[in-house]
PDB file of N, CA and C in Angstrom:
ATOM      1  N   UNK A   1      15.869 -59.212  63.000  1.00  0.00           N
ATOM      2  CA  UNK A   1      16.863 -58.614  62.115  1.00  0.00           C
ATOM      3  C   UNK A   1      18.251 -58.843  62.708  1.00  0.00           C
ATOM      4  N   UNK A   2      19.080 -59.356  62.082  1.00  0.00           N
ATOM      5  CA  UNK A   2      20.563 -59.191  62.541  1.00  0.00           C
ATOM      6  C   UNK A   2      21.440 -58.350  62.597  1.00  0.00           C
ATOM      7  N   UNK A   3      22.313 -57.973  63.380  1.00  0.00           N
ATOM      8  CA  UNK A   3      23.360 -56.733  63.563  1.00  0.00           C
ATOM      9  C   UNK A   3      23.751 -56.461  62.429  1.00  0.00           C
ATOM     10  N   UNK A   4      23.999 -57.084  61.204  1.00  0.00           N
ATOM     11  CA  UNK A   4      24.531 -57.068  60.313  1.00  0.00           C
ATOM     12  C   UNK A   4      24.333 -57.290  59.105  1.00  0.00           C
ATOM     13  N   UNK A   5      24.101 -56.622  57.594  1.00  0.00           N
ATOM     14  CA  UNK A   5      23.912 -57.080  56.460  1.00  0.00           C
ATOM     15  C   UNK A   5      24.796 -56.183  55.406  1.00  0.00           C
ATOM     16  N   UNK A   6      24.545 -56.865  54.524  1.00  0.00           N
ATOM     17  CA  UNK A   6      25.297 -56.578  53.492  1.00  0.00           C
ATOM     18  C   UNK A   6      24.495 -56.191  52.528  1.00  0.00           C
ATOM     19  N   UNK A   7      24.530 -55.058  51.500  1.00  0.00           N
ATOM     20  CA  UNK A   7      23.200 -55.803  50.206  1.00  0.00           C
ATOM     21  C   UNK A   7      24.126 -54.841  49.058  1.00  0.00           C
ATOM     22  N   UNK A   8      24.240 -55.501  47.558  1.00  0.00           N
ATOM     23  CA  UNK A   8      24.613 -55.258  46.779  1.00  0.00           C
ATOM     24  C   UNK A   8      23.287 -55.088  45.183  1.00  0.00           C
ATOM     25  N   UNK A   9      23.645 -53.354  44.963  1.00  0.00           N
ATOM     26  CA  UNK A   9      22.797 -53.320  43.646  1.00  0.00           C
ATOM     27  C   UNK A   9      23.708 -52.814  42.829  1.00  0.00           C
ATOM     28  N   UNK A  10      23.183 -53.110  41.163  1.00  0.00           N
ATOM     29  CA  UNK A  10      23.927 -52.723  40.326  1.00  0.00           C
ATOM     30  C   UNK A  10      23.271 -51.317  39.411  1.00  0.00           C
ATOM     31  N   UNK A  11      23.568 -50.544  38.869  1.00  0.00           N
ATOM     32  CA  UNK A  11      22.872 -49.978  38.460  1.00  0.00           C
ATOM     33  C   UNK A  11      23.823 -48.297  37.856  1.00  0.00           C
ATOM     34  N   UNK A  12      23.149 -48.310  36.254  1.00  0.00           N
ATOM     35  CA  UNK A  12      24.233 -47.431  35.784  1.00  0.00           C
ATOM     36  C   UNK A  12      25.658 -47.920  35.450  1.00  0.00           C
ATOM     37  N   UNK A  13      25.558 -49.067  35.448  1.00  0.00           N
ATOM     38  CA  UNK A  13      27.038 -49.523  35.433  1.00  0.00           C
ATOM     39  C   UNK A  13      28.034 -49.102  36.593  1.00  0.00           C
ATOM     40  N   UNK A  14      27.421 -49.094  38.070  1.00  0.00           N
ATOM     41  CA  UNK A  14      28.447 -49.339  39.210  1.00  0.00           C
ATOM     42  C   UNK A  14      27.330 -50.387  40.131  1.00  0.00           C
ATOM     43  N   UNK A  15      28.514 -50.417  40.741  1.00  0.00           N
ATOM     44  CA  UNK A  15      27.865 -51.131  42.255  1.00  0.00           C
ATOM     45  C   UNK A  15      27.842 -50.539  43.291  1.00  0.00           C
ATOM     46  N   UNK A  16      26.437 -50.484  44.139  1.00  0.00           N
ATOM     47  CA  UNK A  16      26.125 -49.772  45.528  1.00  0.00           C
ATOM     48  C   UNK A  16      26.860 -50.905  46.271  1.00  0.00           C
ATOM     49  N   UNK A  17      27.321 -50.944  47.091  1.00  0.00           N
ATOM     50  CA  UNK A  17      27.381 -52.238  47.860  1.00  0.00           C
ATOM     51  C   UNK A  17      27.096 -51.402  50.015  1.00  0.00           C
ATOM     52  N   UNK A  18      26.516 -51.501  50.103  1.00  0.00           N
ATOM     53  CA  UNK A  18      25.440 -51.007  51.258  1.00  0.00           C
ATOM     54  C   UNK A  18      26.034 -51.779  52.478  1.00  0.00           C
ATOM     55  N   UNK A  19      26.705 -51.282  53.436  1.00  0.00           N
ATOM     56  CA  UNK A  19      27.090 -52.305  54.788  1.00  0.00           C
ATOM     57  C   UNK A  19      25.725 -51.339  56.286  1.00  0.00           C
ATOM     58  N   UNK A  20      24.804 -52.021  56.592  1.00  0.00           N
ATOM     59  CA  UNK A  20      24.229 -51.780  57.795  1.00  0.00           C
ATOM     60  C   UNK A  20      24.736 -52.586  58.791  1.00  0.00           C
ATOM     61  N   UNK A  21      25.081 -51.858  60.331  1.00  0.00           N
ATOM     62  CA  UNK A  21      24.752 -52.498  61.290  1.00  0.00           C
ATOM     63  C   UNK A  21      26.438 -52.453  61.778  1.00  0.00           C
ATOM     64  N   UNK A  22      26.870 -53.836  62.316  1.00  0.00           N
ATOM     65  CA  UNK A  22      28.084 -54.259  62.765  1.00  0.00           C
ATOM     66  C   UNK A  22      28.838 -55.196  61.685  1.00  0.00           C
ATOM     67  N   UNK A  23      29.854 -54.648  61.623  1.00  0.00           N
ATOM     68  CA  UNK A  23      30.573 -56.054  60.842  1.00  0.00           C
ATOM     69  C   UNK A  23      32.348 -55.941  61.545  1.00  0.00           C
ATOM     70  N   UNK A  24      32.439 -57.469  61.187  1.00  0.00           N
ATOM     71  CA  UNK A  24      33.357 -58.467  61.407  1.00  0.00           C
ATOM     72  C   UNK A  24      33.893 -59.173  60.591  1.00  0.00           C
ATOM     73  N   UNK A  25      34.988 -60.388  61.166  1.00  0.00           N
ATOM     74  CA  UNK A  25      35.788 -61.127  59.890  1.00  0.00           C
ATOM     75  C   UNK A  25      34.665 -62.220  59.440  1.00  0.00           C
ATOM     76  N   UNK A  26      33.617 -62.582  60.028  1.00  0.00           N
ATOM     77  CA  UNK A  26      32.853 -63.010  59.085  1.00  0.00           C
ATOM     78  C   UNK A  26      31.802 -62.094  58.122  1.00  0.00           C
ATOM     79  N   UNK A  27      31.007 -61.579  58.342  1.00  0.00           N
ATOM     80  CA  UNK A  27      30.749 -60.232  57.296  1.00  0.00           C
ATOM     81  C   UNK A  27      31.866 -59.720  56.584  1.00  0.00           C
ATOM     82  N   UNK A  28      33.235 -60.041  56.702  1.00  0.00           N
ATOM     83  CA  UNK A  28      34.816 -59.081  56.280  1.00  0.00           C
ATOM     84  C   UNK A  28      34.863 -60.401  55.131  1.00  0.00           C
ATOM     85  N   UNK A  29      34.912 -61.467  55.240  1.00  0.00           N
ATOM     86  CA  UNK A  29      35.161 -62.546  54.180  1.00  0.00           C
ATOM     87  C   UNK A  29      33.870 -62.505  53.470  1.00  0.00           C
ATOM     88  N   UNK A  30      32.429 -62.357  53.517  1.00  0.00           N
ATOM     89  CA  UNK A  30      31.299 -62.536  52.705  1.00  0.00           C
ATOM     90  C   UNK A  30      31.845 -60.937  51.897  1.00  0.00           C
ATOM     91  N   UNK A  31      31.953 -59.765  51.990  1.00  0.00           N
ATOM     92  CA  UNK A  31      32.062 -58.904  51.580  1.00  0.00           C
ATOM     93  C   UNK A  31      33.569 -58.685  50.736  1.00  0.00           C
ATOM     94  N   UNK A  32      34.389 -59.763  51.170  1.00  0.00           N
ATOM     95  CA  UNK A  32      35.611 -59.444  50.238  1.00  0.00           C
ATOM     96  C   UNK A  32      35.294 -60.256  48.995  1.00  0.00           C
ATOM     97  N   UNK A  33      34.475 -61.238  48.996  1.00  0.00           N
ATOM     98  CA  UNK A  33      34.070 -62.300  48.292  1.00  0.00           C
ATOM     99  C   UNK A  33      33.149 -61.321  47.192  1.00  0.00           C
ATOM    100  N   UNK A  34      32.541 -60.487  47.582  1.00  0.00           N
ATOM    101  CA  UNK A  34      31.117 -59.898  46.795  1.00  0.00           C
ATOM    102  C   UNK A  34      32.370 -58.741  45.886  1.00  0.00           C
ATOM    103  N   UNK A  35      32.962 -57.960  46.577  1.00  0.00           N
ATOM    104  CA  UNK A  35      33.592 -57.046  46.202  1.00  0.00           C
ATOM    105  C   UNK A  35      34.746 -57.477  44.821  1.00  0.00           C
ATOM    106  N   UNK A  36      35.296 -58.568  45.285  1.00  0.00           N
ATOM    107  CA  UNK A  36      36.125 -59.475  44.273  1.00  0.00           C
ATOM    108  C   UNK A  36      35.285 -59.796  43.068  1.00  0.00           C
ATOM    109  N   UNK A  37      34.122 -60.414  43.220  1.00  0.00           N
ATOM    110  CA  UNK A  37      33.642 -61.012  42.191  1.00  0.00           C
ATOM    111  C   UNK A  37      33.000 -59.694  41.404  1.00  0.00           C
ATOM    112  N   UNK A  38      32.749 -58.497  42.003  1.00  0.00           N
ATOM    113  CA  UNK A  38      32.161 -57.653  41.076  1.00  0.00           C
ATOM    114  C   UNK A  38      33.402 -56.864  40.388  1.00  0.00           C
ATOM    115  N   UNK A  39      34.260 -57.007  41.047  1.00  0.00           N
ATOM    116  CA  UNK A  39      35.701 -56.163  40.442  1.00  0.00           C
ATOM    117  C   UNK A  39      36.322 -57.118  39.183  1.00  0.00           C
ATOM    118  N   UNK A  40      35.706 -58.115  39.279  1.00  0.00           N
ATOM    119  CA  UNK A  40      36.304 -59.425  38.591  1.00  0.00           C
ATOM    120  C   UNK A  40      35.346 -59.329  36.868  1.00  0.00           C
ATOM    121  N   UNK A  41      34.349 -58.721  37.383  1.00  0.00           N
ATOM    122  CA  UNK A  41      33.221 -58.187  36.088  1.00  0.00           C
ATOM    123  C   UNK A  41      33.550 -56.638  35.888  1.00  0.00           C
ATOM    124  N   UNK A  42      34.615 -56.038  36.149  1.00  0.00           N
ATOM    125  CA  UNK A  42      34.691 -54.999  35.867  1.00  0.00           C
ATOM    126  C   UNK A  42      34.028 -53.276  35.828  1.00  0.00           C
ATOM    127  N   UNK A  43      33.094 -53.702  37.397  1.00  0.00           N
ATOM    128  CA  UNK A  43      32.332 -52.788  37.675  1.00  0.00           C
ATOM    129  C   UNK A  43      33.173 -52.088  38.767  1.00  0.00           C
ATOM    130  N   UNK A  44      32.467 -50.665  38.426  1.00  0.00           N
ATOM    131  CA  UNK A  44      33.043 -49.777  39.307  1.00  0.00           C
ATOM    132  C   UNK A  44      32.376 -50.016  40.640  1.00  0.00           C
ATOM    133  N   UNK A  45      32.855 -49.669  41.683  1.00  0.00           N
ATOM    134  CA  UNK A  45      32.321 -50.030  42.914  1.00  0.00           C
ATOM    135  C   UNK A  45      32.412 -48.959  44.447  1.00  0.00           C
ATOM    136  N   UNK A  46      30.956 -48.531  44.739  1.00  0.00           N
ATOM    137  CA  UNK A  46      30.323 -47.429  45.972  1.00  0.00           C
ATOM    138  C   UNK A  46      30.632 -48.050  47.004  1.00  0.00           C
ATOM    139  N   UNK A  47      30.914 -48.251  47.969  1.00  0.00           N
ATOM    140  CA  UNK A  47      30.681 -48.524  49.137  1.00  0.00           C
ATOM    141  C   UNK A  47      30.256 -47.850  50.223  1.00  0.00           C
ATOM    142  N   UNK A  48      28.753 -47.690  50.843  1.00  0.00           N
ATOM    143  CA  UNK A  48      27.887 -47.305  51.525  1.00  0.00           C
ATOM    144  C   UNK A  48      28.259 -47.460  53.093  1.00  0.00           C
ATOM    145  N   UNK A  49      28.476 -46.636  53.479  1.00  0.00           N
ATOM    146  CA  UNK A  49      28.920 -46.889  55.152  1.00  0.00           C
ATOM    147  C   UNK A  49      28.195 -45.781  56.185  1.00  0.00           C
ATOM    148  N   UNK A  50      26.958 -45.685  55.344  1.00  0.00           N
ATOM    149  CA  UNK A  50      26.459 -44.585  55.916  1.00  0.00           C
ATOM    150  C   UNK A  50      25.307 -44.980  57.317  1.00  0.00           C
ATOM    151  N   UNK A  51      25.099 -46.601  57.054  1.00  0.00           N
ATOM    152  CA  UNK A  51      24.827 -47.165  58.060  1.00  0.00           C
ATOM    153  C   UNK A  51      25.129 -47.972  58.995  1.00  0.00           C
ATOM    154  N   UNK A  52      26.524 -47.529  58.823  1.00  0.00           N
ATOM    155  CA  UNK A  52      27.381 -48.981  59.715  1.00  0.00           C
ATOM    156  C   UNK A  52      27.777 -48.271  60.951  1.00  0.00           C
ATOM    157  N   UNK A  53      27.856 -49.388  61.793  1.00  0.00           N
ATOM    158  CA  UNK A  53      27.702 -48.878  63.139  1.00  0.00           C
ATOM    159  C   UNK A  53      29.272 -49.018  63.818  1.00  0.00           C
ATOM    160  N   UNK A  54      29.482 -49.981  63.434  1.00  0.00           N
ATOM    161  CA  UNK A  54      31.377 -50.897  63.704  1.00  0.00           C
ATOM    162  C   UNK A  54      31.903 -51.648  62.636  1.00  0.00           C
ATOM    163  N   UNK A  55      33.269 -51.229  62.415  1.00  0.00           N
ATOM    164  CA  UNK A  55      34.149 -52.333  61.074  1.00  0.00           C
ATOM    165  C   UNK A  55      35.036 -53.039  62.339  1.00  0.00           C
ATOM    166  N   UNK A  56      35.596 -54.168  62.132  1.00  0.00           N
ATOM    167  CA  UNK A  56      36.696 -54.291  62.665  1.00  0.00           C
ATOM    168  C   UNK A  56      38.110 -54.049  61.701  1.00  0.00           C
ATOM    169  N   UNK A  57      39.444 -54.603  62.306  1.00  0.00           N
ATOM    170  CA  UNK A  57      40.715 -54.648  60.930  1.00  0.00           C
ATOM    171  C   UNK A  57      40.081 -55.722  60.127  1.00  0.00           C
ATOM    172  N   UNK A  58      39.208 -56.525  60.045  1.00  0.00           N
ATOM    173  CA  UNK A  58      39.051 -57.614  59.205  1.00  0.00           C
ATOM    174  C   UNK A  58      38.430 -57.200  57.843  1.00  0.00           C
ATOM    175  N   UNK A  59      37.041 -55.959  58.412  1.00  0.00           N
ATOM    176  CA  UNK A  59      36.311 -55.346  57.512  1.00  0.00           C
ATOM    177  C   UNK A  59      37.055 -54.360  56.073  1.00  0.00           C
ATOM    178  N   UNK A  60      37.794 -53.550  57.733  1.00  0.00           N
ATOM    179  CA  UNK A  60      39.202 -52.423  56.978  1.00  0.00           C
ATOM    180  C   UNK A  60      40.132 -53.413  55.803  1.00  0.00           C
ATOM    181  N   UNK A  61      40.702 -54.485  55.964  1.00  0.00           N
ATOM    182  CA  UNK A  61      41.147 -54.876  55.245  1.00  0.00           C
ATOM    183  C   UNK A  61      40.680 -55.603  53.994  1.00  0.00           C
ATOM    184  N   UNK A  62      39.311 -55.831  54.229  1.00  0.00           N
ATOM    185  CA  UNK A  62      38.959 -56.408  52.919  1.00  0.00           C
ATOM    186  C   UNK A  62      38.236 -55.119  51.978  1.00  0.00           C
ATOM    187  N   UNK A  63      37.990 -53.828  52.390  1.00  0.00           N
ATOM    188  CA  UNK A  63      38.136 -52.924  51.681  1.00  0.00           C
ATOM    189  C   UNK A  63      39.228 -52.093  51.075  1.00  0.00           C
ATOM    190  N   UNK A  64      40.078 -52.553  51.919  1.00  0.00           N
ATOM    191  CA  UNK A  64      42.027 -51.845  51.257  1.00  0.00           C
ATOM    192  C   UNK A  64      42.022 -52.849  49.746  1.00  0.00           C
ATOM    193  N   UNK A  65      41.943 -54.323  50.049  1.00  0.00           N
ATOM    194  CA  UNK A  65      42.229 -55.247  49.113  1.00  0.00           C
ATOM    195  C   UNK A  65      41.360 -54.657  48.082  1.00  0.00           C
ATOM    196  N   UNK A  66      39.945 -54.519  48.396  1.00  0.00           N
ATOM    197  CA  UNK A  66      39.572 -54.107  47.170  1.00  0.00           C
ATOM    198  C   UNK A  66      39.479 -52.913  46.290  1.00  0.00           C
ATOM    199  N   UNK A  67      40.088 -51.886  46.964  1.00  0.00           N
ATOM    200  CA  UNK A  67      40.657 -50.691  46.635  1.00  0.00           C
ATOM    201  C   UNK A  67      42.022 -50.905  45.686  1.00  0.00           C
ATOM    202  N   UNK A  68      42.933 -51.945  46.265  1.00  0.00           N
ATOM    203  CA  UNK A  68      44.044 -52.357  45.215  1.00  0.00           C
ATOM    204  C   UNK A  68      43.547 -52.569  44.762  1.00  0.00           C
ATOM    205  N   UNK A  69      42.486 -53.207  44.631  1.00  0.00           N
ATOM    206  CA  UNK A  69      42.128 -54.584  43.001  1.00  0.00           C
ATOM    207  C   UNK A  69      41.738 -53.665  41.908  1.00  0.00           C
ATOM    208  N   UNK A  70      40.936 -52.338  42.260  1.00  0.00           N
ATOM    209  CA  UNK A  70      39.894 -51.748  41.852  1.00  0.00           C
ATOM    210  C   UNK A  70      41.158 -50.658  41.225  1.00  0.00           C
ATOM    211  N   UNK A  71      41.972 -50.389  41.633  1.00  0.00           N
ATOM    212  CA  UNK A  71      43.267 -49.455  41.364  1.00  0.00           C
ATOM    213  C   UNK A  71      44.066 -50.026  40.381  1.00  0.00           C
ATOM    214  N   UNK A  72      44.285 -51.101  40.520  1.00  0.00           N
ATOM    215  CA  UNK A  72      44.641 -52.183  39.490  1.00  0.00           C
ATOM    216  C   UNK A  72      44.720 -52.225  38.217  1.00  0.00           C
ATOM    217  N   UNK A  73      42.759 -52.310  38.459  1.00  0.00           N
ATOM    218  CA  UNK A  73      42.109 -52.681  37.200  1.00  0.00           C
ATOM    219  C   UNK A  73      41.631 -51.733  36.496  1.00  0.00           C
ATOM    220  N   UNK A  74      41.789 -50.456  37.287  1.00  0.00           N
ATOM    221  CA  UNK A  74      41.512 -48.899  36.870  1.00  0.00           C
ATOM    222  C   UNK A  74      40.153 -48.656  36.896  1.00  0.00           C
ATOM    223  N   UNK A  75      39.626 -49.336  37.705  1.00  0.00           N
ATOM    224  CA  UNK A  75      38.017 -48.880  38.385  1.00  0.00           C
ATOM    225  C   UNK A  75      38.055 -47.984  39.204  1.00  0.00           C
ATOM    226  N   UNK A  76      36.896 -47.177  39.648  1.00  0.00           N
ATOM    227  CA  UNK A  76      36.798 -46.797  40.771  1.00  0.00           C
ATOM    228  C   UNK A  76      36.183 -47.310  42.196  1.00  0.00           C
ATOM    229  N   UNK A  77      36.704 -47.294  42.844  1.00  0.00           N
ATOM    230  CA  UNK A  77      36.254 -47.673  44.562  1.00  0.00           C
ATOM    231  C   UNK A  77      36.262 -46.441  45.130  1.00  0.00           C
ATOM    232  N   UNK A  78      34.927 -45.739  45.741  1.00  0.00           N
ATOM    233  CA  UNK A  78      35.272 -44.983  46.870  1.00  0.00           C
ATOM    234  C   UNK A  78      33.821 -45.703  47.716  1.00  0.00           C
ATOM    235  N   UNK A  79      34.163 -45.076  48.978  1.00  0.00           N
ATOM    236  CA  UNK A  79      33.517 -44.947  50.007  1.00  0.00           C
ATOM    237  C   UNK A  79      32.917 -43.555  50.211  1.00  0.00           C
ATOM    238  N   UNK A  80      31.201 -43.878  50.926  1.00  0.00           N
ATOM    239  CA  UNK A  80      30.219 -43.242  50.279  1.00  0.00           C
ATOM    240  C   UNK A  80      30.159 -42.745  52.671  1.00  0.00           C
ATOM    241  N   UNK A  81      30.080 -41.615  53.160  1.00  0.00           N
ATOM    242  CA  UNK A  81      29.911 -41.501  54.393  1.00  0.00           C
ATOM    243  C   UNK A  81      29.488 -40.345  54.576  1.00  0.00           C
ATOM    244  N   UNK A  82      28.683 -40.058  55.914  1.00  0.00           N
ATOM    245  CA  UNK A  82      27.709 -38.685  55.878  1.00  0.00           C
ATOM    246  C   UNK A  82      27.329 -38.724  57.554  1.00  0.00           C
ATOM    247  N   UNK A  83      27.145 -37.892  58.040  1.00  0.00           N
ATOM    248  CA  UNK A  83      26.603 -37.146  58.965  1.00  0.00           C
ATOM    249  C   UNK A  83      26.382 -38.743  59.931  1.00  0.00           C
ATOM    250  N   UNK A  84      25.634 -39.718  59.533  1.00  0.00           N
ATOM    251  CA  UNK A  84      24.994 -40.597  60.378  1.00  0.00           C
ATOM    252  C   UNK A  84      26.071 -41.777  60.151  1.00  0.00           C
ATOM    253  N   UNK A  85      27.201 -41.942  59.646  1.00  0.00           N
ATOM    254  CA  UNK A  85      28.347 -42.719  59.766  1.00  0.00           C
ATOM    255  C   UNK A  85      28.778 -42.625  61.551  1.00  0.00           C
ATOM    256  N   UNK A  86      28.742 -44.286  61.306  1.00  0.00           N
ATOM    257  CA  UNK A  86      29.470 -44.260  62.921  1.00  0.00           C
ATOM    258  C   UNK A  86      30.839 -43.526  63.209  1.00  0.00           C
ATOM    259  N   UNK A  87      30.742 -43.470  64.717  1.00  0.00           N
ATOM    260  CA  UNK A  87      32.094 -42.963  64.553  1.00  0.00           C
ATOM    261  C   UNK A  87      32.792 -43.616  64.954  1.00  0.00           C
ATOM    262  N   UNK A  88      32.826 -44.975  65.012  1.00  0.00           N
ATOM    263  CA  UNK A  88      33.725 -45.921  65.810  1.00  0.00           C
ATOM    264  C   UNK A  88      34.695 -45.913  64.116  1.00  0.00           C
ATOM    265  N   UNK A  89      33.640 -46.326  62.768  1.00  0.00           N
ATOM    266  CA  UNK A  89      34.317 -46.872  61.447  1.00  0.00           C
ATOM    267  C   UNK A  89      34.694 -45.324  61.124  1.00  0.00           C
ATOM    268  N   UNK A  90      34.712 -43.937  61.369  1.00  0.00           N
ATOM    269  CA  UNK A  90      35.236 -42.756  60.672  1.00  0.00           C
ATOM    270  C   UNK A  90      36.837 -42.907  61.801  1.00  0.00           C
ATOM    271  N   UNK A  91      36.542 -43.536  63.329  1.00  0.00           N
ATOM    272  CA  UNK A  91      38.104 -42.800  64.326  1.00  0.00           C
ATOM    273  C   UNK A  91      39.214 -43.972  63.297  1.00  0.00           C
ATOM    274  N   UNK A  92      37.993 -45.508  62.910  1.00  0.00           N
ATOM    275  CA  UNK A  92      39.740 -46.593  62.782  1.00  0.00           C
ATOM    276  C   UNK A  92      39.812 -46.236  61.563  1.00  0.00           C
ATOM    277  N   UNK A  93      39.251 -45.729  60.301  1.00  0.00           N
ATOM    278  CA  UNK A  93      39.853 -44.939  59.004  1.00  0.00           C
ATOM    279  C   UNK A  93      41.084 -44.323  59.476  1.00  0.00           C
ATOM    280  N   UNK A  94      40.651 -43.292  60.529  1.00  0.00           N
ATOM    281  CA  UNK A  94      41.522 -41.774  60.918  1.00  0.00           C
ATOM    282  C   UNK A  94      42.874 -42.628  61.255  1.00  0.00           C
ATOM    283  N   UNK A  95      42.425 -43.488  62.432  1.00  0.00           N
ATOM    284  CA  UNK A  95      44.055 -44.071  63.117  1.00  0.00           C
ATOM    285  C   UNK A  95      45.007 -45.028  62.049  1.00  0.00           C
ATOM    286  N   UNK A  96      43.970 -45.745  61.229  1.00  0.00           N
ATOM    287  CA  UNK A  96      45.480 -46.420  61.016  1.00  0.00           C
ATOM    288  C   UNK A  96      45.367 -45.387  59.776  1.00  0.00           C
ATOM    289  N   UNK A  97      45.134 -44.585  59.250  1.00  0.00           N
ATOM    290  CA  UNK A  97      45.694 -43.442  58.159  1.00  0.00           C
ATOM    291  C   UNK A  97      44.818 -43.818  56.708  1.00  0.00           C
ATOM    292  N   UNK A  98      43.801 -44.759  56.284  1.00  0.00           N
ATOM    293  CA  UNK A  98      43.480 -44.554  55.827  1.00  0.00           C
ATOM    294  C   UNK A  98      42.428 -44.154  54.932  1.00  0.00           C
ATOM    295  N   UNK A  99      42.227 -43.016  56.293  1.00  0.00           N
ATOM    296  CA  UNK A  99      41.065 -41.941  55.445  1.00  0.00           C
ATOM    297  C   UNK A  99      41.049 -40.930  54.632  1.00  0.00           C
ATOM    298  N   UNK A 100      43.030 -41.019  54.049  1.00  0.00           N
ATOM    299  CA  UNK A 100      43.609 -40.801  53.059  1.00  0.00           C
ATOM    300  C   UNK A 100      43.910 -41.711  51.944  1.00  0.00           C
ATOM    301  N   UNK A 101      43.809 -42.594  52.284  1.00  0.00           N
ATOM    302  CA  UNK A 101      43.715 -43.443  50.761  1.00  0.00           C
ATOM    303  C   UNK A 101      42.765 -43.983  49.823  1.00  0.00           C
ATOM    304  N   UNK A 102      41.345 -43.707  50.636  1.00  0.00           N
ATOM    305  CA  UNK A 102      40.286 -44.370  50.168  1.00  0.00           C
ATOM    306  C   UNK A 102      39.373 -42.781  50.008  1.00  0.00           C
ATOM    307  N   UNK A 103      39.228 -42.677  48.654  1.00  0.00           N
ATOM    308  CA  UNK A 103      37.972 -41.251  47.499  1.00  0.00           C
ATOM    309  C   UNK A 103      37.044 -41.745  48.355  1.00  0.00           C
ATOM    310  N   UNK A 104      36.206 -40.512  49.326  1.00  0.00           N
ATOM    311  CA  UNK A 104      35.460 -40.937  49.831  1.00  0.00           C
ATOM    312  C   UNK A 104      34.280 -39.534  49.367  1.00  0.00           C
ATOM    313  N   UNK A 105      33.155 -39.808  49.756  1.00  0.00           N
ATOM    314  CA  UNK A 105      32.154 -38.663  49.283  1.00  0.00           C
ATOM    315  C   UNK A 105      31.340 -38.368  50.338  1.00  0.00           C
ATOM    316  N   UNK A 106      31.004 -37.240  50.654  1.00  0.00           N
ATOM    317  CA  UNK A 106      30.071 -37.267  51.780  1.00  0.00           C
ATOM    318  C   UNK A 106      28.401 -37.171  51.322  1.00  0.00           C
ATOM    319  N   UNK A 107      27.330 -38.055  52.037  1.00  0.00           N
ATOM    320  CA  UNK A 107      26.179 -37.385  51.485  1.00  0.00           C
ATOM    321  C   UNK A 107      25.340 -37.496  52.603  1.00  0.00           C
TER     322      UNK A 107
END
């Protein structure tokens, strides 16, 4: 198994989009790519971080982008985090500030 996956379902008319493990600017470009093209079909969009272990700024930023896009286009984007969220991806939300800009839900 690799440090890292991605997996995207649709359902109800949104998108889960699920990050396990570690991610980086390569997981940060496959995931800005997935996030774009579903914002591009006009689905609302979850993002699951309830199993991620590390984002880097590469990750952080391709979820800001798609938070504009999704703000944009008058979708919703939030981020989905709970009890077993790392805390490396809850401190770099906190530091660079935006664990105020991104609707997040706890479960």
């Amino acid at each position: 198994m690799s440090t890292s996956d991605i997996s995207v379902s649709v359902e109800d008319d949104r998108a889960l989009v699920v990050l396990r493990g570690e991610h980086e600017a390569y997981s940060a470009h496959k995931l800005g790519r997935q996030l774009e093209a579903l914002l591009d079909e006009g689905v609302p969009i979850a993002v699951d971080l309830r199993q991620t272990t590390f984002v880097d700024s590469t990750v952080v930023g391709a979820l800001l982008a798609g938070k504009r896009r999704a703000d944009a286009l008058g979708l919703e984007f939030l981020l989905i985090m709970g009890d077993s969220t790392g805390w490396p991806v809850r401190r770099l939300l906190e530091v660079t500030g935006l664990d105020s800009t991104f609707e997040t839900v706890e479960r």
